[in-house]
PDB file of N, CA and C in Angstrom:
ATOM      1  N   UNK A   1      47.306  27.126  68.809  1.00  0.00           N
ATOM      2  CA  UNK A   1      46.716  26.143  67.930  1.00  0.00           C
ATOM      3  C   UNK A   1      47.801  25.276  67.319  1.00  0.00           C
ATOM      4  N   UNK A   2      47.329  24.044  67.233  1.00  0.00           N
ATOM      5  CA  UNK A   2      48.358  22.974  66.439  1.00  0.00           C
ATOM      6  C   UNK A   2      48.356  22.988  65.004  1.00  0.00           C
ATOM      7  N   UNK A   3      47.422  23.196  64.614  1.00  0.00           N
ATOM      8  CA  UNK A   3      46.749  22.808  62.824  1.00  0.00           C
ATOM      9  C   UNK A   3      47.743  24.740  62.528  1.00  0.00           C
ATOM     10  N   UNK A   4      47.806  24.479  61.620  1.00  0.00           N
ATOM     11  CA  UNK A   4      48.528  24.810  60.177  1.00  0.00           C
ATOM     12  C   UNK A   4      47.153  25.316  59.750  1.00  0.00           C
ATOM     13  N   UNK A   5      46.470  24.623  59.151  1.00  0.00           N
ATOM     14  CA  UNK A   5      45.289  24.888  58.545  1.00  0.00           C
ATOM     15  C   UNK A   5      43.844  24.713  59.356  1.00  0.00           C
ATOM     16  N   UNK A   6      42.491  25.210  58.835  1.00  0.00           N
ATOM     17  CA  UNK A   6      41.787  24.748  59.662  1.00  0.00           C
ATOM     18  C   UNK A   6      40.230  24.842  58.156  1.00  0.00           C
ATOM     19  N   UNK A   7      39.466  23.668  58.321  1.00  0.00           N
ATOM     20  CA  UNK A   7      38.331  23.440  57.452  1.00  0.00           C
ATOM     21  C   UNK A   7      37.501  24.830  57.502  1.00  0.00           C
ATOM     22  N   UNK A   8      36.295  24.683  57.105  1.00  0.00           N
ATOM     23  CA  UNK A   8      35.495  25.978  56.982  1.00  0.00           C
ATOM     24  C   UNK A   8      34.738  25.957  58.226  1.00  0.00           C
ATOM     25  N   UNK A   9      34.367  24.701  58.773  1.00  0.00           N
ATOM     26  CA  UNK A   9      33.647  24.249  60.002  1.00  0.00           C
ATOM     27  C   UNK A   9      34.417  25.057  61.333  1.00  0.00           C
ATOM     28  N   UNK A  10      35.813  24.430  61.055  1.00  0.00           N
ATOM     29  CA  UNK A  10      36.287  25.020  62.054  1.00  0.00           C
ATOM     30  C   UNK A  10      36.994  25.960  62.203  1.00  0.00           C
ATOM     31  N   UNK A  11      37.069  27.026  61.178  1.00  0.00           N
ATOM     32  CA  UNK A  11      37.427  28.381  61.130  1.00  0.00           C
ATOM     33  C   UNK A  11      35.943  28.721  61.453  1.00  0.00           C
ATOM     34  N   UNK A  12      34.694  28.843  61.304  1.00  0.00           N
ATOM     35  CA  UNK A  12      33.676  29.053  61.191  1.00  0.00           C
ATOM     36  C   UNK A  12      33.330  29.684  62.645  1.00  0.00           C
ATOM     37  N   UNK A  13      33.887  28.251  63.433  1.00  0.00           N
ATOM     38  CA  UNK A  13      33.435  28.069  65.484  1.00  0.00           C
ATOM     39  C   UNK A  13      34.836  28.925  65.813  1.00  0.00           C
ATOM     40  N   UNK A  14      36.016  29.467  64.743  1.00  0.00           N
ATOM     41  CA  UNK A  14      36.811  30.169  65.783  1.00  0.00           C
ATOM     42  C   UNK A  14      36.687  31.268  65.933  1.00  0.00           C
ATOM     43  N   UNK A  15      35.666  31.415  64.369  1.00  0.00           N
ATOM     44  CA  UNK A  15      35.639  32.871  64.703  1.00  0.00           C
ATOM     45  C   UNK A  15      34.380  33.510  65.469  1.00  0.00           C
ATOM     46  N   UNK A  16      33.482  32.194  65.533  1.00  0.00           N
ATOM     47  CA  UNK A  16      32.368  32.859  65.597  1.00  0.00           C
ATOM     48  C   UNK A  16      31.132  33.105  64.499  1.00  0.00           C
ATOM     49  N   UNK A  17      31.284  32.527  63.955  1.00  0.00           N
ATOM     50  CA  UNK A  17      30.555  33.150  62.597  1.00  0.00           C
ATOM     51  C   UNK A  17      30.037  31.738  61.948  1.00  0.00           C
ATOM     52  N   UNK A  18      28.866  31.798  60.944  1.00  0.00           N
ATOM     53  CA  UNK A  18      28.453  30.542  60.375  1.00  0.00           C
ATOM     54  C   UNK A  18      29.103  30.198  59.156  1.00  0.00           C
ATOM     55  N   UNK A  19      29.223  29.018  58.709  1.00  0.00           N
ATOM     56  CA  UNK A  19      30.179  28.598  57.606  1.00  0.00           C
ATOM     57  C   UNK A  19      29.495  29.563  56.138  1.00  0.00           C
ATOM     58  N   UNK A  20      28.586  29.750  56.183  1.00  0.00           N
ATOM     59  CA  UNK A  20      28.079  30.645  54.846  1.00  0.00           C
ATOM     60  C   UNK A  20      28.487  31.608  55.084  1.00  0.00           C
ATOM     61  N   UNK A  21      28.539  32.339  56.015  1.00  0.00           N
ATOM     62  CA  UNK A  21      29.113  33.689  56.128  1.00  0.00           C
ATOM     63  C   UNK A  21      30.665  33.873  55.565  1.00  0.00           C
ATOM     64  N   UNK A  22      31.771  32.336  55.999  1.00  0.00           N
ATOM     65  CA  UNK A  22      32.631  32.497  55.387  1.00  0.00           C
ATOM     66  C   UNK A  22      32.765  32.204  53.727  1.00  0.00           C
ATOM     67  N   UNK A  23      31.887  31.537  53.808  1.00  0.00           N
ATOM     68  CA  UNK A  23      32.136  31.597  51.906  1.00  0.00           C
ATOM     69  C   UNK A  23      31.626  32.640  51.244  1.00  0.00           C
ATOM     70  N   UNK A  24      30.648  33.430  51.689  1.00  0.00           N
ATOM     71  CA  UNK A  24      30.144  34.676  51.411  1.00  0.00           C
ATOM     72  C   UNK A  24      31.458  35.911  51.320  1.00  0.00           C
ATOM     73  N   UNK A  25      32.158  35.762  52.332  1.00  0.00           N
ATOM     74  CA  UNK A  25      33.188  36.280  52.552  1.00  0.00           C
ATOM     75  C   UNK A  25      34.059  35.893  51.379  1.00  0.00           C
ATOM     76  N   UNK A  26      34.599  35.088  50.962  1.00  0.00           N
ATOM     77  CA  UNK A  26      35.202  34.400  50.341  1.00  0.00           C
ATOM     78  C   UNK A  26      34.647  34.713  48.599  1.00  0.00           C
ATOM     79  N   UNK A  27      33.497  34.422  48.794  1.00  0.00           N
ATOM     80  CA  UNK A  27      33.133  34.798  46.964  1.00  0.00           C
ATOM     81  C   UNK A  27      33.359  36.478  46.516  1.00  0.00           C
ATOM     82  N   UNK A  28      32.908  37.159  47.959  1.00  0.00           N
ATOM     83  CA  UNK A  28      32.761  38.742  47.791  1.00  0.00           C
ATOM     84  C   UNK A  28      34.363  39.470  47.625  1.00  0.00           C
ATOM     85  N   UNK A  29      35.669  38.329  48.296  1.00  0.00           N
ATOM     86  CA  UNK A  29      36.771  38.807  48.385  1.00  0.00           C
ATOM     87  C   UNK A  29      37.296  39.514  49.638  1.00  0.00           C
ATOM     88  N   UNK A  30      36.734  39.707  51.032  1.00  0.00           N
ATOM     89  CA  UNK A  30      36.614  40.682  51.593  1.00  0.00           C
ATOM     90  C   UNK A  30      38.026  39.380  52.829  1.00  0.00           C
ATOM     91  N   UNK A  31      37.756  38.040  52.479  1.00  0.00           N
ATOM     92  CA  UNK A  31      38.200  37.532  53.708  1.00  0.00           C
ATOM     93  C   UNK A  31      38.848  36.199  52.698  1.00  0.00           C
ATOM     94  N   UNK A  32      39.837  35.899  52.096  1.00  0.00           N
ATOM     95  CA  UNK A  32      40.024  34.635  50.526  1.00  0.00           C
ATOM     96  C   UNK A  32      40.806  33.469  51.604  1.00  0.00           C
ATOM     97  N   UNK A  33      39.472  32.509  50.783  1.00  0.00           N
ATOM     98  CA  UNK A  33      40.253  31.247  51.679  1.00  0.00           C
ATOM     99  C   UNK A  33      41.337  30.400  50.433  1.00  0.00           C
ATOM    100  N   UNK A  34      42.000  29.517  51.445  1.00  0.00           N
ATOM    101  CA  UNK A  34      43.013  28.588  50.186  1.00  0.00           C
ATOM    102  C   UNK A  34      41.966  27.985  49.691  1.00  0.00           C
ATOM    103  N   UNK A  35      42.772  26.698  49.202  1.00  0.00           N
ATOM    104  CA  UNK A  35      41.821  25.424  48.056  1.00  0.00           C
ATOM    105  C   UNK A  35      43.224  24.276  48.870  1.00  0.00           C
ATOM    106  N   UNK A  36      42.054  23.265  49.461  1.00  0.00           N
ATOM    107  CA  UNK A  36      42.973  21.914  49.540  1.00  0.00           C
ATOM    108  C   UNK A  36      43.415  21.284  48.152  1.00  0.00           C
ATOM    109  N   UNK A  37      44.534  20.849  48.404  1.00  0.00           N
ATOM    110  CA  UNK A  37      44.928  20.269  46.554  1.00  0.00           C
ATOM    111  C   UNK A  37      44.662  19.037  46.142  1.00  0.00           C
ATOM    112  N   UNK A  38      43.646  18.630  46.968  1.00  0.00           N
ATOM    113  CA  UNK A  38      43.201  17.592  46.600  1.00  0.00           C
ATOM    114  C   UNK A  38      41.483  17.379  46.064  1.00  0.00           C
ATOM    115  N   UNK A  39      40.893  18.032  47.317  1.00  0.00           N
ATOM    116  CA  UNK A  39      39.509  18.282  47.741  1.00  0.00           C
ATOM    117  C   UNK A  39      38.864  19.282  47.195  1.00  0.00           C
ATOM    118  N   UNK A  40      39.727  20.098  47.014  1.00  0.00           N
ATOM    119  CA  UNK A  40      39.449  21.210  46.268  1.00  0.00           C
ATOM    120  C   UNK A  40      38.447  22.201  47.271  1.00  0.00           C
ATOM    121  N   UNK A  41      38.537  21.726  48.514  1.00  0.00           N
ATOM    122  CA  UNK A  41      37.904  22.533  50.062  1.00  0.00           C
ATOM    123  C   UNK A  41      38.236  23.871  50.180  1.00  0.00           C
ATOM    124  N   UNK A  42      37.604  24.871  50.709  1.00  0.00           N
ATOM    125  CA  UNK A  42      38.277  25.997  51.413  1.00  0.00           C
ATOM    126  C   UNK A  42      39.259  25.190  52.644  1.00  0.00           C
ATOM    127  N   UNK A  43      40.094  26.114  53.143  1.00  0.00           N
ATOM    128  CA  UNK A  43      41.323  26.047  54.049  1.00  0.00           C
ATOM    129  C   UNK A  43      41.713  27.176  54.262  1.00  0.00           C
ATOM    130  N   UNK A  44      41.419  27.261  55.500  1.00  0.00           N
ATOM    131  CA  UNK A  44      42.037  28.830  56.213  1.00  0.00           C
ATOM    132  C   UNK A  44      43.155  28.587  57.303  1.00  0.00           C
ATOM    133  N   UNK A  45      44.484  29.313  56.940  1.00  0.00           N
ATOM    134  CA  UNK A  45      45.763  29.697  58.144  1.00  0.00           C
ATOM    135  C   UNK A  45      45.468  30.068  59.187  1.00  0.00           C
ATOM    136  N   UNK A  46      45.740  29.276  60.001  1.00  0.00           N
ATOM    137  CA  UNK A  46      45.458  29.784  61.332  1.00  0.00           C
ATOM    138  C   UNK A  46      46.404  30.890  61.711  1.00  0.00           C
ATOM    139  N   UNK A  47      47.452  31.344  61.150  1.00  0.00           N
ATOM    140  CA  UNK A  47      47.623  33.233  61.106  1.00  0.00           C
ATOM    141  C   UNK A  47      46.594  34.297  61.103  1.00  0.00           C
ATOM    142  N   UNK A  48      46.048  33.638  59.772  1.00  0.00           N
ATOM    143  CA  UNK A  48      45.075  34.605  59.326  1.00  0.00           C
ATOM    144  C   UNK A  48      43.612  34.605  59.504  1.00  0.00           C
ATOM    145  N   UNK A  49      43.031  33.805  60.590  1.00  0.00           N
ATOM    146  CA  UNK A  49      41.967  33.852  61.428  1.00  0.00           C
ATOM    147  C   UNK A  49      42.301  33.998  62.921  1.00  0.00           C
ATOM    148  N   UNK A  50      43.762  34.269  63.104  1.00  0.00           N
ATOM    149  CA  UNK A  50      43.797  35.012  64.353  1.00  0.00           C
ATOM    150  C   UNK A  50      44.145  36.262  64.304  1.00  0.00           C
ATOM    151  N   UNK A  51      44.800  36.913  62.743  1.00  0.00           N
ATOM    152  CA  UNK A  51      44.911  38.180  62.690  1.00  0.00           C
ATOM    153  C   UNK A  51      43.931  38.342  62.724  1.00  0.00           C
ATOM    154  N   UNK A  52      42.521  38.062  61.659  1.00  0.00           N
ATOM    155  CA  UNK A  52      41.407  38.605  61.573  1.00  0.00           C
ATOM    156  C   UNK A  52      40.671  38.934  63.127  1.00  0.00           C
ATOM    157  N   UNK A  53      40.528  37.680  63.911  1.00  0.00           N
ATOM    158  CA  UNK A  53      40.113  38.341  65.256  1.00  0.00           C
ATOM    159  C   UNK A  53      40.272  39.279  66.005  1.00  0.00           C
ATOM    160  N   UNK A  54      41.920  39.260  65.911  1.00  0.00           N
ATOM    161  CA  UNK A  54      42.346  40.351  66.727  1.00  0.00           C
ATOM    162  C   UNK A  54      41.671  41.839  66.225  1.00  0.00           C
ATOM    163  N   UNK A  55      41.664  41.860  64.838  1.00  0.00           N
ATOM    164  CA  UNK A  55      40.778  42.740  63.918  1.00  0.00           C
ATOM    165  C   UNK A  55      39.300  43.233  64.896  1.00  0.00           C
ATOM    166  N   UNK A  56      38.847  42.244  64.921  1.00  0.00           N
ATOM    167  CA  UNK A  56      37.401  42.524  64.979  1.00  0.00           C
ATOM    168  C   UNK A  56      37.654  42.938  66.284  1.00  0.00           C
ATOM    169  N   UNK A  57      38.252  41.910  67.206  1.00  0.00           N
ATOM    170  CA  UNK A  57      37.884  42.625  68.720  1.00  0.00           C
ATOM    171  C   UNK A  57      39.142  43.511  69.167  1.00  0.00           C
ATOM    172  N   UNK A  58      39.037  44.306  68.143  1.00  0.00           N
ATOM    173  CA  UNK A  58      40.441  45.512  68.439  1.00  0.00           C
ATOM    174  C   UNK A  58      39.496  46.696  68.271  1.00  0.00           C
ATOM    175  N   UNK A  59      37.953  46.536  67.209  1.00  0.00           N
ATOM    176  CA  UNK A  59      37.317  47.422  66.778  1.00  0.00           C
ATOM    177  C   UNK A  59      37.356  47.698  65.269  1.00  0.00           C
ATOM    178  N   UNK A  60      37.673  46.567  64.654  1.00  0.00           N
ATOM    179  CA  UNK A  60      38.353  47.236  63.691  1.00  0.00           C
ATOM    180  C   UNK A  60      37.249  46.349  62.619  1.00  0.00           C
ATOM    181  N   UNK A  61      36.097  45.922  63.272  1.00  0.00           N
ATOM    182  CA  UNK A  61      34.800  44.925  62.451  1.00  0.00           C
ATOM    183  C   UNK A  61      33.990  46.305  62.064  1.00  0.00           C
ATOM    184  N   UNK A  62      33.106  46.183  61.143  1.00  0.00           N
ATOM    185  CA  UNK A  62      32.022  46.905  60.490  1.00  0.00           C
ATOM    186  C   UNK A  62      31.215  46.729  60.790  1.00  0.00           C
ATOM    187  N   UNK A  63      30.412  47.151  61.464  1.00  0.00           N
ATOM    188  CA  UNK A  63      28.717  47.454  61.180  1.00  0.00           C
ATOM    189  C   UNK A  63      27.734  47.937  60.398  1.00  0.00           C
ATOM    190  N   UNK A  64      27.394  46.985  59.775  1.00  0.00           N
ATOM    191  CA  UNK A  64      25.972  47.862  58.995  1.00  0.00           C
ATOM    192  C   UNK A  64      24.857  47.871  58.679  1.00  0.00           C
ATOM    193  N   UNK A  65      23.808  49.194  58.674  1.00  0.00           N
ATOM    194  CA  UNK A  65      22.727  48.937  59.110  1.00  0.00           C
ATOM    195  C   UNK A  65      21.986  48.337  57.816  1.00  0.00           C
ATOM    196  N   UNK A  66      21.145  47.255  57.999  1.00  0.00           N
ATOM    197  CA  UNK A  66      20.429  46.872  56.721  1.00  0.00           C
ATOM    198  C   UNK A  66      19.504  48.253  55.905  1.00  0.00           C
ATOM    199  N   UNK A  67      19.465  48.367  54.748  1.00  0.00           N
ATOM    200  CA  UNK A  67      18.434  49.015  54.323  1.00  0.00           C
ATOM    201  C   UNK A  67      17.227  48.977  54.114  1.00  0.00           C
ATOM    202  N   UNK A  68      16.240  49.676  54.171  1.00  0.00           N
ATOM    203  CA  UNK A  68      14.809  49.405  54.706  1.00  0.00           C
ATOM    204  C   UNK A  68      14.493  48.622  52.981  1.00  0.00           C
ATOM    205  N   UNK A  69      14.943  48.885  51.954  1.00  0.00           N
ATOM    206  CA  UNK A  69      14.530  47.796  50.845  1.00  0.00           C
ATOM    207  C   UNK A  69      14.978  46.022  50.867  1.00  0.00           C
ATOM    208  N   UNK A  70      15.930  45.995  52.035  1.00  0.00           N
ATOM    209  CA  UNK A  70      16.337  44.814  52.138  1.00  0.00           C
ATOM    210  C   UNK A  70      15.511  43.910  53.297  1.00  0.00           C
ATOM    211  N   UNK A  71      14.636  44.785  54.042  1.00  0.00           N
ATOM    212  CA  UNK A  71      14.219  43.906  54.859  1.00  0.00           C
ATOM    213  C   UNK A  71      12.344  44.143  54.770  1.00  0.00           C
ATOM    214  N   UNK A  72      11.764  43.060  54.644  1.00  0.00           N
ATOM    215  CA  UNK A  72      10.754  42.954  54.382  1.00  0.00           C
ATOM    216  C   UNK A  72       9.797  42.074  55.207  1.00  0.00           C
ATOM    217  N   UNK A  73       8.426  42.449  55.526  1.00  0.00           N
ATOM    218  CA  UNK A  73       7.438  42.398  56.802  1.00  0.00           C
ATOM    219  C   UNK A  73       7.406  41.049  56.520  1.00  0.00           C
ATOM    220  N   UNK A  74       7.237  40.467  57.082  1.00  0.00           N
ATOM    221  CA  UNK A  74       5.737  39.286  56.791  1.00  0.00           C
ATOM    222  C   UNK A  74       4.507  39.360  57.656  1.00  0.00           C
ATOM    223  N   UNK A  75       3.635  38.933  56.761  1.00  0.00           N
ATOM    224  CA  UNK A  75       2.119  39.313  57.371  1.00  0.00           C
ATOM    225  C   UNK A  75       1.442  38.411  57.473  1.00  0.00           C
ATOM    226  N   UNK A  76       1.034  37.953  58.721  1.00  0.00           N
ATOM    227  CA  UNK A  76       0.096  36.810  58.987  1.00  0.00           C
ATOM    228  C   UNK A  76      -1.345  37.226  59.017  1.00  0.00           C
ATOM    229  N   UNK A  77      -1.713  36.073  58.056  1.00  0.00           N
ATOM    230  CA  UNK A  77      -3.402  36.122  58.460  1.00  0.00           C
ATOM    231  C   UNK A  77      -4.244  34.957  59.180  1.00  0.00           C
ATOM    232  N   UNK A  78      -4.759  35.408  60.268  1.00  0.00           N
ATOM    233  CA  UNK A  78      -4.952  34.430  61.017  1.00  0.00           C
ATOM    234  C   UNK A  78      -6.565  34.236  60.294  1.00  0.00           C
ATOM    235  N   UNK A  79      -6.967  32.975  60.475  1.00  0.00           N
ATOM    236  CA  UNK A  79      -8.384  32.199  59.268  1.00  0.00           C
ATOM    237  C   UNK A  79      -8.605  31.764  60.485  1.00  0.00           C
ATOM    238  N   UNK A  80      -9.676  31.867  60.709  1.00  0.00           N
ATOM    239  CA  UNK A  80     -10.903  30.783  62.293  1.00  0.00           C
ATOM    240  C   UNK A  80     -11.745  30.199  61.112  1.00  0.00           C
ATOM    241  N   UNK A  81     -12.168  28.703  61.610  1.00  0.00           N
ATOM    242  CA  UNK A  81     -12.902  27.818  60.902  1.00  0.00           C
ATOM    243  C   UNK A  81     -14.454  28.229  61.913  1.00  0.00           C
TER     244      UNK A  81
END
């Protein structure tokens, strides 16, 4: 890679992952992005979204299973006129 840095967009497509996921990451602490000093943007090192990969596809990502209070049915009712 050329960039030094890379936006949230495009740390987002390197890693794979959707841009909320990284700010999610980011508010929770688990993954801390910079601050442009201007924009006041996230900015992620391209070090440290290729360490992180190597991470994940080394085995070294988490899985976890949702809990049955977190996921909830929806129920359709179908109405005939």
């Amino acid at each position: 890679m050329n960039k030094n840095y890379l936006t949230i967009k495009e740390a987002a497509d390197f890693l794979g992952v959707a841009a909320l996921t990284l700010r999610n990451w980011d508010k929770s602490g688990k993954f801390s992005a910079g601050r442009h000093p201007i924009s006041n943007y996230r900015i992620y090192k391209t070090e440290q979204l290729e360490a992180l990969l190597k991470e994940i596809n080394a085995g070294g990502g988490q899985c976890v299973k949702p809990s049955k209070s977190s996921i909830k049915k929806l129920k359709v009712k179908l109405i005939e006129d």
